[in-house]
C-alpha atoms as a PDB file:
ATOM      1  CA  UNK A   1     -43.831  55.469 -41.570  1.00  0.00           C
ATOM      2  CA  UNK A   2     -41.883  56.383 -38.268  1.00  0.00           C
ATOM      3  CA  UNK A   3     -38.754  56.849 -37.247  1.00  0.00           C
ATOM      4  CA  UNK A   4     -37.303  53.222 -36.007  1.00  0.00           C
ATOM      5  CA  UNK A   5     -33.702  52.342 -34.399  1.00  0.00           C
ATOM      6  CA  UNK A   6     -32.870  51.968 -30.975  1.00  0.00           C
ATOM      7  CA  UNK A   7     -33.513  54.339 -28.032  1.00  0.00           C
ATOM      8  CA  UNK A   8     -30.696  56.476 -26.811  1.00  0.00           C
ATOM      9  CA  UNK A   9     -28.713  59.320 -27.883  1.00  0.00           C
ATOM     10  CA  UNK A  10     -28.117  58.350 -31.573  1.00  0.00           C
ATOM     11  CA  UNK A  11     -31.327  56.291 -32.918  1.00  0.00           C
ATOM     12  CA  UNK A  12     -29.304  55.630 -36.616  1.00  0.00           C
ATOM     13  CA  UNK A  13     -28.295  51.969 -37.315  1.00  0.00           C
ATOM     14  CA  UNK A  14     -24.655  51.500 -39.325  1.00  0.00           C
ATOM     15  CA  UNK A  15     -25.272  49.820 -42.595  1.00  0.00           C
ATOM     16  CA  UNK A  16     -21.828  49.144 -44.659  1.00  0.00           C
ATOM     17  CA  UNK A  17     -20.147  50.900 -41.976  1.00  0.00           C
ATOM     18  CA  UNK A  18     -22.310  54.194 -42.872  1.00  0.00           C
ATOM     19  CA  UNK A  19     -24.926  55.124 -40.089  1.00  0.00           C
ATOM     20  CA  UNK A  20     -28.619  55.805 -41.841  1.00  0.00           C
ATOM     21  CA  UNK A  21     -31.869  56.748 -40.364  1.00  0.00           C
ATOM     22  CA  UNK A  22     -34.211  53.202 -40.790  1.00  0.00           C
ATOM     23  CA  UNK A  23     -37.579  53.785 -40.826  1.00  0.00           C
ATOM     24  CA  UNK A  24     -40.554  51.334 -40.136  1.00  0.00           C
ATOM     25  CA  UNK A  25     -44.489  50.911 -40.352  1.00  0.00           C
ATOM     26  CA  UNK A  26     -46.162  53.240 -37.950  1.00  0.00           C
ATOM     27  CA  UNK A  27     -48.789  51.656 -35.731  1.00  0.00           C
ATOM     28  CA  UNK A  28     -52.171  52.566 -36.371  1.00  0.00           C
ATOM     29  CA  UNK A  29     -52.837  55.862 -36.493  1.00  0.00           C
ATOM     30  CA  UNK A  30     -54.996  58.577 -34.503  1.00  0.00           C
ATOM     31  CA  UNK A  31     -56.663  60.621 -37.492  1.00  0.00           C
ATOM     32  CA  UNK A  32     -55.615  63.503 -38.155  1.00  0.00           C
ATOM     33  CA  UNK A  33     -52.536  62.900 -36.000  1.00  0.00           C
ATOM     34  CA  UNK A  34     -50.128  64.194 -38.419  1.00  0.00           C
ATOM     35  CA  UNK A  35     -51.008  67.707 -38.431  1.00  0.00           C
ATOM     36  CA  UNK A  36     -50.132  67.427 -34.175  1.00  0.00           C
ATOM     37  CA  UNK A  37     -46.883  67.360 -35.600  1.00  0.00           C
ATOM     38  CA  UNK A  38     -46.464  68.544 -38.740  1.00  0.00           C
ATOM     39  CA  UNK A  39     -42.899  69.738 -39.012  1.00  0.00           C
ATOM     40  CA  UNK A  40     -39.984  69.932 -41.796  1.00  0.00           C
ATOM     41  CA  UNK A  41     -35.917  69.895 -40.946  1.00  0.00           C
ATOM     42  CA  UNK A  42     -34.463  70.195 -37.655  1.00  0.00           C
ATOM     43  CA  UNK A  43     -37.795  70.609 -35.438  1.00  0.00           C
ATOM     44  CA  UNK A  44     -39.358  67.596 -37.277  1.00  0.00           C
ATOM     45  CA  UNK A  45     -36.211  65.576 -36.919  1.00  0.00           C
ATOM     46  CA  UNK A  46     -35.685  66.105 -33.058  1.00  0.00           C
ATOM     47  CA  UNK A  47     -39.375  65.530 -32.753  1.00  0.00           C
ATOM     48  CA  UNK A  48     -38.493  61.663 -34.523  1.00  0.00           C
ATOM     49  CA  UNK A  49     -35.708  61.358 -32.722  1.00  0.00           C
ATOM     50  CA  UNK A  50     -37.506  62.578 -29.193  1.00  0.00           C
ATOM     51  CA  UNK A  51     -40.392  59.778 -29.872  1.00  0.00           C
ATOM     52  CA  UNK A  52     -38.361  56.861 -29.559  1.00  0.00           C
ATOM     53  CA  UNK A  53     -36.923  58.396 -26.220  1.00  0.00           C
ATOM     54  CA  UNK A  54     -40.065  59.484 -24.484  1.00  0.00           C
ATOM     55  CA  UNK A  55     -40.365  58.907 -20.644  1.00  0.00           C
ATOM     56  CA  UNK A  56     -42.799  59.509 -18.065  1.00  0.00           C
ATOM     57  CA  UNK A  57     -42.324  62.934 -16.578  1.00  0.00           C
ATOM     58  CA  UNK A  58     -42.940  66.167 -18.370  1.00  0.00           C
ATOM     59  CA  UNK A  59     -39.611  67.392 -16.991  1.00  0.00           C
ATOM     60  CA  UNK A  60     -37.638  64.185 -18.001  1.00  0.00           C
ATOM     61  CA  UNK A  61     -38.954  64.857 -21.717  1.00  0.00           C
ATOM     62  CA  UNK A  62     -37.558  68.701 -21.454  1.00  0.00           C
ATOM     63  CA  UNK A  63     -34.111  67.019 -20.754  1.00  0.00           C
ATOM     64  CA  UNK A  64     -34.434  64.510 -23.629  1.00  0.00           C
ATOM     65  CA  UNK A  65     -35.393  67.307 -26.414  1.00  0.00           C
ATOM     66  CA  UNK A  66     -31.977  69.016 -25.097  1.00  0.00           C
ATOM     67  CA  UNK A  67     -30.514  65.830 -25.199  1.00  0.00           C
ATOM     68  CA  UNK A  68     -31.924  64.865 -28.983  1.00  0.00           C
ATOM     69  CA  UNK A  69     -30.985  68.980 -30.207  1.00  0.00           C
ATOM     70  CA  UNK A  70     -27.338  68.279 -29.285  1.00  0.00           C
ATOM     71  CA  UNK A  71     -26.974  65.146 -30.523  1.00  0.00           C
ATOM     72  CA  UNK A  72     -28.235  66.599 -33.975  1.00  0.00           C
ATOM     73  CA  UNK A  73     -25.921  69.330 -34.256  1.00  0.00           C
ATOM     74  CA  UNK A  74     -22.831  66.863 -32.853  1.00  0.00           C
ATOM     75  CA  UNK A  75     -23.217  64.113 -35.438  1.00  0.00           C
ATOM     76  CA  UNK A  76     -22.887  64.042 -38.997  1.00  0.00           C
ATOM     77  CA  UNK A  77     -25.805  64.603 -41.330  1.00  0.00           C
ATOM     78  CA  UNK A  78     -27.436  60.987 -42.521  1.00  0.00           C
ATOM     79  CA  UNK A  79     -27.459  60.595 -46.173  1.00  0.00           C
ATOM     80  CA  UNK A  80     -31.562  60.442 -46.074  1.00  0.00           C
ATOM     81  CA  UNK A  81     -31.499  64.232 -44.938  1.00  0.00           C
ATOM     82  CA  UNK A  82     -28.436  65.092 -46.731  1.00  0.00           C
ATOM     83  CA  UNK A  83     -30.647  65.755 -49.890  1.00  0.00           C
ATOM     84  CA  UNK A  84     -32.360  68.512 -48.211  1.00  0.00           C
ATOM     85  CA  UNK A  85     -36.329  69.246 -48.870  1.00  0.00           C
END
């Protein structure tokens, strides 16, 4: 599974007036792709977050990490990571 929702600053979708993260099938796989990645909390949550927002120069993608880290730490904790690890 992957982080779905639409691109942007805030990628959650409001569902009975409570945003949560929504997550869909991931396209096929590269093997092995998982450990590219492998991450747990905040890193692995901007890294979600920073897929859907991806764009086509390296510097661009610097700005949109920033942009993804303070949009973390300005919302409000989704009740999927609310639970913790």
């Amino acid at each position: 599974a992957e982080l779905g929702g639409q691109r942007g600053f805030d990628p959650r979708s409001a569902i009975d007036g409570v945003k949560h993260l929504v997550m869909e099938k991931a396209s096929t796989p590269v093997p092995l792709f998982s450990c590219l990645y492998f991450s747990v909390g905040f890193f692995a949550y901007m890294t979600a977050r920073f897929q859907l927002n991806r764009k086509d120069h390296p510097m661009l993608n610097k700005l949109e990490y920033g942009r993804q880290g303070v949009g973390i730490v300005t919302e409000s904790t989704p009740p999927q990571l609310s639970a913790g690890l």
